[in-house]
Protein backbone atom coordinates (compact mmCIF):
# COMPACT_ATOMS: atom_id res chain seq x y z
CA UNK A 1 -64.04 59.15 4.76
CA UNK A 2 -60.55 59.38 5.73
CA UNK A 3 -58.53 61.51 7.95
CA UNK A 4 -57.72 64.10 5.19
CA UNK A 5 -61.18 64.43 4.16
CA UNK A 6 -62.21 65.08 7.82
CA UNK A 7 -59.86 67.74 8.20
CA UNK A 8 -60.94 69.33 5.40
CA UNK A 9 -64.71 69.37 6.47
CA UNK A 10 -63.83 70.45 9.63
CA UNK A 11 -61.82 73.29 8.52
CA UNK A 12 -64.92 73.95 5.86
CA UNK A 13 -67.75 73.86 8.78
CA UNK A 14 -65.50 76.04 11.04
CA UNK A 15 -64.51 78.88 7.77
CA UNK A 16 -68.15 78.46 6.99
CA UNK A 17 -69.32 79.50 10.42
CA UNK A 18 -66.63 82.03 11.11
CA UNK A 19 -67.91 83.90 8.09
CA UNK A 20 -71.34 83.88 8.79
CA UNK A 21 -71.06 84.94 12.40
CA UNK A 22 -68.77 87.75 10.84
CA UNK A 23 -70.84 88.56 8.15
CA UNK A 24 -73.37 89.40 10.59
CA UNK A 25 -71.16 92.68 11.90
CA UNK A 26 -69.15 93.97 9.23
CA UNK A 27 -68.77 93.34 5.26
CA UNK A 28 -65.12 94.31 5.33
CA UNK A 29 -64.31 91.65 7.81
CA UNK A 30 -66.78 89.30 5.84
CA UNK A 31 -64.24 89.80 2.70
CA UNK A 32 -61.01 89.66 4.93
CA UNK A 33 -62.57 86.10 6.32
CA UNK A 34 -63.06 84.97 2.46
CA UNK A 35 -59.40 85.71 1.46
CA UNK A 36 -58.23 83.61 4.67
CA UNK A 37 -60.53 81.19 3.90
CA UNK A 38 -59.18 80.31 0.28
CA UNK A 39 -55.83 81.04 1.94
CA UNK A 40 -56.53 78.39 4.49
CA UNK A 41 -58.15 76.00 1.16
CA UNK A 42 -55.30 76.57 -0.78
CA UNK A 43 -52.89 75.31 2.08
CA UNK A 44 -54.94 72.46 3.20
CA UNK A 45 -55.03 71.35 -0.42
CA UNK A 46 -51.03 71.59 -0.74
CA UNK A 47 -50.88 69.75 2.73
CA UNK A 48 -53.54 66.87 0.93
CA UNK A 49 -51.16 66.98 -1.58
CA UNK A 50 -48.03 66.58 0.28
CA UNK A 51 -49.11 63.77 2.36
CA UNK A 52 -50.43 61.96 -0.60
CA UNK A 53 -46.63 62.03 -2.00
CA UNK A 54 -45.42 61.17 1.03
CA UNK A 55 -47.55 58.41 1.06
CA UNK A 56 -46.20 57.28 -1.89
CA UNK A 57 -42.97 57.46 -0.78
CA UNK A 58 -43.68 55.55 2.00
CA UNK A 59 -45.42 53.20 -0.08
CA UNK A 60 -42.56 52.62 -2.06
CA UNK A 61 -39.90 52.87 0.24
CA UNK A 62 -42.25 49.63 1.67
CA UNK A 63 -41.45 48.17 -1.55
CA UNK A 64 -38.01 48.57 -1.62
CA UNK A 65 -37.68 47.07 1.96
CA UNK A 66 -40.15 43.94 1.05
CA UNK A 67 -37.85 43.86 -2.05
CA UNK A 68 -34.56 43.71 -0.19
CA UNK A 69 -35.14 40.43 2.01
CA UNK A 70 -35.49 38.55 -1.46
CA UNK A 71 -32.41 40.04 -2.28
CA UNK A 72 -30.47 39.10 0.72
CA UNK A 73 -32.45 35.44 0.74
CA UNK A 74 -30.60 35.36 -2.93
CA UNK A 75 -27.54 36.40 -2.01
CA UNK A 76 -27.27 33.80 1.57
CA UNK A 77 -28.43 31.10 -0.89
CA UNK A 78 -25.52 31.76 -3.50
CA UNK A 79 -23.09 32.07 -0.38
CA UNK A 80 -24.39 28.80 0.76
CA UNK A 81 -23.67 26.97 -2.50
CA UNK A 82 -20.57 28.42 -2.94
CA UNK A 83 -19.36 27.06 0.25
CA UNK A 84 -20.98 23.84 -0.14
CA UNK A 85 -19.11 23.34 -3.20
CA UNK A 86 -15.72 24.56 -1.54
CA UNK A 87 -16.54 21.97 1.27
CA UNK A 88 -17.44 19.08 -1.21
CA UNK A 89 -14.29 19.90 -3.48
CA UNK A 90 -12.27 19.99 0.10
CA UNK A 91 -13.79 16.74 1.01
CA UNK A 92 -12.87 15.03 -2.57
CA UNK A 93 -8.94 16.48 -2.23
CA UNK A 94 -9.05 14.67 1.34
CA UNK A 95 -10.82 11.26 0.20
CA UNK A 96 -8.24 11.53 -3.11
CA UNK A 97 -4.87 11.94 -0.39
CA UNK A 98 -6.50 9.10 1.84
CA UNK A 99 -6.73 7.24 -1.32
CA UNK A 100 -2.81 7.79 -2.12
CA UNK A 101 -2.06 6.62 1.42
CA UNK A 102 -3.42 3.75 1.38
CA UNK A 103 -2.37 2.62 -1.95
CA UNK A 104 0.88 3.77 -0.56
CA UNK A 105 0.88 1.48 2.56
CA UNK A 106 -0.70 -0.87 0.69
CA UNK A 107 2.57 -1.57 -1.31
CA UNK A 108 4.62 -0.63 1.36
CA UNK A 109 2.97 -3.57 3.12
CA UNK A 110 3.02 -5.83 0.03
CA UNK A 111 7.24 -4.97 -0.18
CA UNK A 112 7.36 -6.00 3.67
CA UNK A 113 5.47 -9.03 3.68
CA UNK A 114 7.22 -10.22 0.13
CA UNK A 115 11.07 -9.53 2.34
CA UNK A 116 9.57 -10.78 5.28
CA UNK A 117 8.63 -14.28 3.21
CA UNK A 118 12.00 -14.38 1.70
CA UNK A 119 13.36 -14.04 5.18
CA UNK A 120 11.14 -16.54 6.15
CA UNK A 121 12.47 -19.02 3.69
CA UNK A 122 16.41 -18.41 3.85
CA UNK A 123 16.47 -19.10 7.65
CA UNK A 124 14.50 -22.23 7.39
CA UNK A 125 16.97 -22.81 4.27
CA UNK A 126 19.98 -21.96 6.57
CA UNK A 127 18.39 -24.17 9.67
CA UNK A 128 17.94 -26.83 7.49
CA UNK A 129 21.41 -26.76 5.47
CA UNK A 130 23.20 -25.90 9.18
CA UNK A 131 21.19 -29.39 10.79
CA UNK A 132 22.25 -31.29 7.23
CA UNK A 133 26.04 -30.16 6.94
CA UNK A 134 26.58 -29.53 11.10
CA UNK A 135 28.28 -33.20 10.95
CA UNK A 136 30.80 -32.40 7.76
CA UNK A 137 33.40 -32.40 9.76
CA UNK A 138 32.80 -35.42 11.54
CA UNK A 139 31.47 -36.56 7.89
CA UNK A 140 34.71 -35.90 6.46
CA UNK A 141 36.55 -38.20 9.50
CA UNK A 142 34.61 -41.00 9.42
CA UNK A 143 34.93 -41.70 5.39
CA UNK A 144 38.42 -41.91 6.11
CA UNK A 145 37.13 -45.00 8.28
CA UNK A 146 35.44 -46.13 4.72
CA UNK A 147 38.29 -46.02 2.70
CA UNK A 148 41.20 -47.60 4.99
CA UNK A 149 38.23 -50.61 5.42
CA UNK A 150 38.36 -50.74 1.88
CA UNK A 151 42.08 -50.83 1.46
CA UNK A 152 42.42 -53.56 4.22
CA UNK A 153 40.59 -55.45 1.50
CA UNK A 154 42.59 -54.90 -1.42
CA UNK A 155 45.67 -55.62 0.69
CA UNK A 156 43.99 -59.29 1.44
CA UNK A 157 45.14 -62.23 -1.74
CA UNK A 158 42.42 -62.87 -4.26
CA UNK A 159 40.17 -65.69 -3.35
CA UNK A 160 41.82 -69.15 -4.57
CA UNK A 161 40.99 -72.65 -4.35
CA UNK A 162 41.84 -74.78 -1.74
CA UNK A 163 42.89 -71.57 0.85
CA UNK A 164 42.78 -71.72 4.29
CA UNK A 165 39.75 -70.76 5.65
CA UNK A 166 41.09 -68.31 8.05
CA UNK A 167 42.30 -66.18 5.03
CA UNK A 168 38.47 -66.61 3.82
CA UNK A 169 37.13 -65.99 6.99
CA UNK A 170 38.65 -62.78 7.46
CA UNK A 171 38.21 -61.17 3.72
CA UNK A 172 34.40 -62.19 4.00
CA UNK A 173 34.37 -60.25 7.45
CA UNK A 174 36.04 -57.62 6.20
CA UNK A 175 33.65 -57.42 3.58
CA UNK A 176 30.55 -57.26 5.70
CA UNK A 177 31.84 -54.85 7.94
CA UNK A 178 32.67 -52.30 4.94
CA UNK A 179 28.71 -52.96 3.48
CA UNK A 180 27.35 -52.55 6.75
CA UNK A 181 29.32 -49.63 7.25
CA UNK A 182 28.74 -48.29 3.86
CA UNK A 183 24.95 -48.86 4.45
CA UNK A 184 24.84 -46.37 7.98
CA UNK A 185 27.10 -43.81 5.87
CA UNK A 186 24.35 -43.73 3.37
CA UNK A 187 21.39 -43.04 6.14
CA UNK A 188 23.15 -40.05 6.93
CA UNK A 189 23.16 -39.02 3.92
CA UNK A 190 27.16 -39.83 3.08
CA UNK A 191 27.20 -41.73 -0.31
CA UNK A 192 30.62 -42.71 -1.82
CA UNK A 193 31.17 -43.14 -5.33
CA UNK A 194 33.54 -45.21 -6.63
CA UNK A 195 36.04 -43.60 -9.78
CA UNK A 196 37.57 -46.58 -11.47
CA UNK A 197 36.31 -46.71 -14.87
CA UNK A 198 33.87 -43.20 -14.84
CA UNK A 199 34.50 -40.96 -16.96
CA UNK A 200 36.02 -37.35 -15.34
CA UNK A 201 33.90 -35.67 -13.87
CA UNK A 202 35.11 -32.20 -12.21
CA UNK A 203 32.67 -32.00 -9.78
CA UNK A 204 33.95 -35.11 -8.07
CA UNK A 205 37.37 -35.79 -9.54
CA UNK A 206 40.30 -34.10 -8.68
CA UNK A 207 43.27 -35.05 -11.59
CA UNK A 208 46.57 -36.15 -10.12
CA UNK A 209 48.30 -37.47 -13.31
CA UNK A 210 47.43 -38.44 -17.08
CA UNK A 211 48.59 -41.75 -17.61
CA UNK A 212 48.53 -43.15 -21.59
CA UNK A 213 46.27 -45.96 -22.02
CA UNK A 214 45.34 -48.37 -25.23
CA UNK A 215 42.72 -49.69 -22.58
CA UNK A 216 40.86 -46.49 -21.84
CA UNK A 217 39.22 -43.93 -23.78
CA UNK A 218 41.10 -40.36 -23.61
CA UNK A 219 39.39 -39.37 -20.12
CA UNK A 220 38.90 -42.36 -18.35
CA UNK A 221 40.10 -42.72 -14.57
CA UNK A 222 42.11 -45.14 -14.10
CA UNK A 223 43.18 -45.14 -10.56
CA UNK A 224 41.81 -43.91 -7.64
CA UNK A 225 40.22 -43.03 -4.68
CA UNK A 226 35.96 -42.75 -3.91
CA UNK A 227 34.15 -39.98 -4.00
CA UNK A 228 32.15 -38.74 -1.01
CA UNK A 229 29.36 -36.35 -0.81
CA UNK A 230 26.84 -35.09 1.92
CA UNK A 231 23.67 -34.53 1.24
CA UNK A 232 24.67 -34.23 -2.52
CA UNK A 233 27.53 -31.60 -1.41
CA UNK A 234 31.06 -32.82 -2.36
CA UNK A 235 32.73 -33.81 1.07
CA UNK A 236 35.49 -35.16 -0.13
CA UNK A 237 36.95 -34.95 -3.75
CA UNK A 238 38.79 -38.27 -5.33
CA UNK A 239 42.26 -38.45 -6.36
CA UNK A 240 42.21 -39.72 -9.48
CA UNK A 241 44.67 -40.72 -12.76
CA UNK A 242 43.05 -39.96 -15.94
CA UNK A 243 43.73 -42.32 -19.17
CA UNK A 244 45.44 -40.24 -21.97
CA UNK A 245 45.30 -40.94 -25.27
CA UNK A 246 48.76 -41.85 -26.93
């Protein structure tokens, strides 16, 4: 039985035993205490009534509160995602610019290292050609030692019979001197080359005169000095007469 249902049997047992104790005096009174009885049923039965709505209400209001947790669970949870996916589409911008950097220093690097090597490689180029050509000048002296050597011997008579041997002597000393000479030129790298007879060659010959010539092809040197060259480098041009056809 629950509270309502009390009341009302309370209310019942205590109507019930006003009216009989009144009933015992007067009948007037007896009616009066019927009328407030079904007054007093009529109310308690509207009160029954009202606290079974309200109740209800309460019931569903509980509802509507139980409801509203799942609704704010939903809600967080959509939040959540959407900022999960803002943080992972933040974190793939930042990976993509990281990316870009280092592709960026990456050729930055390769550029440097590619001048750097080419740096590199003209100074040893420079060291080497500075140590190889440092002695042109000197180079360019000493040939002059070469050539006067080699007029000394063209200045000497051709070899005959029956000459004295000083004469022979000293054009066979001559001689040596000039290969042996000749042959320490060449270790440092100073080669002559001789022009009589070669054709003209620009790089080496330098044209004083054309001289007609049924001996010579159109071209030829005739006369001359050597060329010299360093290390392949022309040190010193020769002076040369070219053949010219008539």
């Amino acid at each position: 039985m629950n509270k309502s249902s009390r009341t009302f049997h309370h209310h019942s047992e205590k109507t019930h035993h006003d009216v009989s104790h009144d009933n015992a005096f007067s009948p007037t009174h007896a009616s009066q205490a019927n009328e407030g009885q079904a007054n007093e049923g009529e109310q308690f039965v509207k009160d029954i009534s009202q606290g079974s709505s309200e109740e209800r209400d309460v019931r569903s209001s509980g509802g509507a509160h139980h409801d509203v947790p799942h609704s704010n669970e939903s809600c967080h949870r959509h939040s959540s995602q959407a900022e999960t996916s803002h943080e992972k589409e933040g974190l793939r911008e930042q990976i993509q610019d990281l990316e870009r950097s280092v592709e960026e220093f990456k050729k930055k690097w390769m550029y440097a290292e590619a001048e750097n090597q080419n740096v590199r490689a003209r100074a040893k180029r420079e060291v080497e050609e500075a140590r190889q050509y440092a002695v042109q000048k000197f180079a360019k002296d000493i040939v002059e030692v070469a050539e006067n050597l080699q007029r000394a011997l063209e200045s000497l008579p051709q070899a005959q019979e029956g000459e004295d041997s000083i004469l022979t002597g000293v054009r066979e000393g001559v001689k040596g001197i000039e290969r042996s000479f000749l042959t320490v030129l060449e270790r440092h790298g100073i080669q002559c080359h001789h022009s009589v007879g070669c054709a003209f060659d620009a790089h080496l010959h330098q044209a004083m005169a054309e001289q007609p010539s049924d001996e010579h092809a159109h071209g030829t040197v005739i006369h001359g000095t050597p060329a010299w060259t360093l290390h392949g480098r022309l040190l010193k041009p020769a002076m040369v007469v070219v053949s010219k056809a008539k």
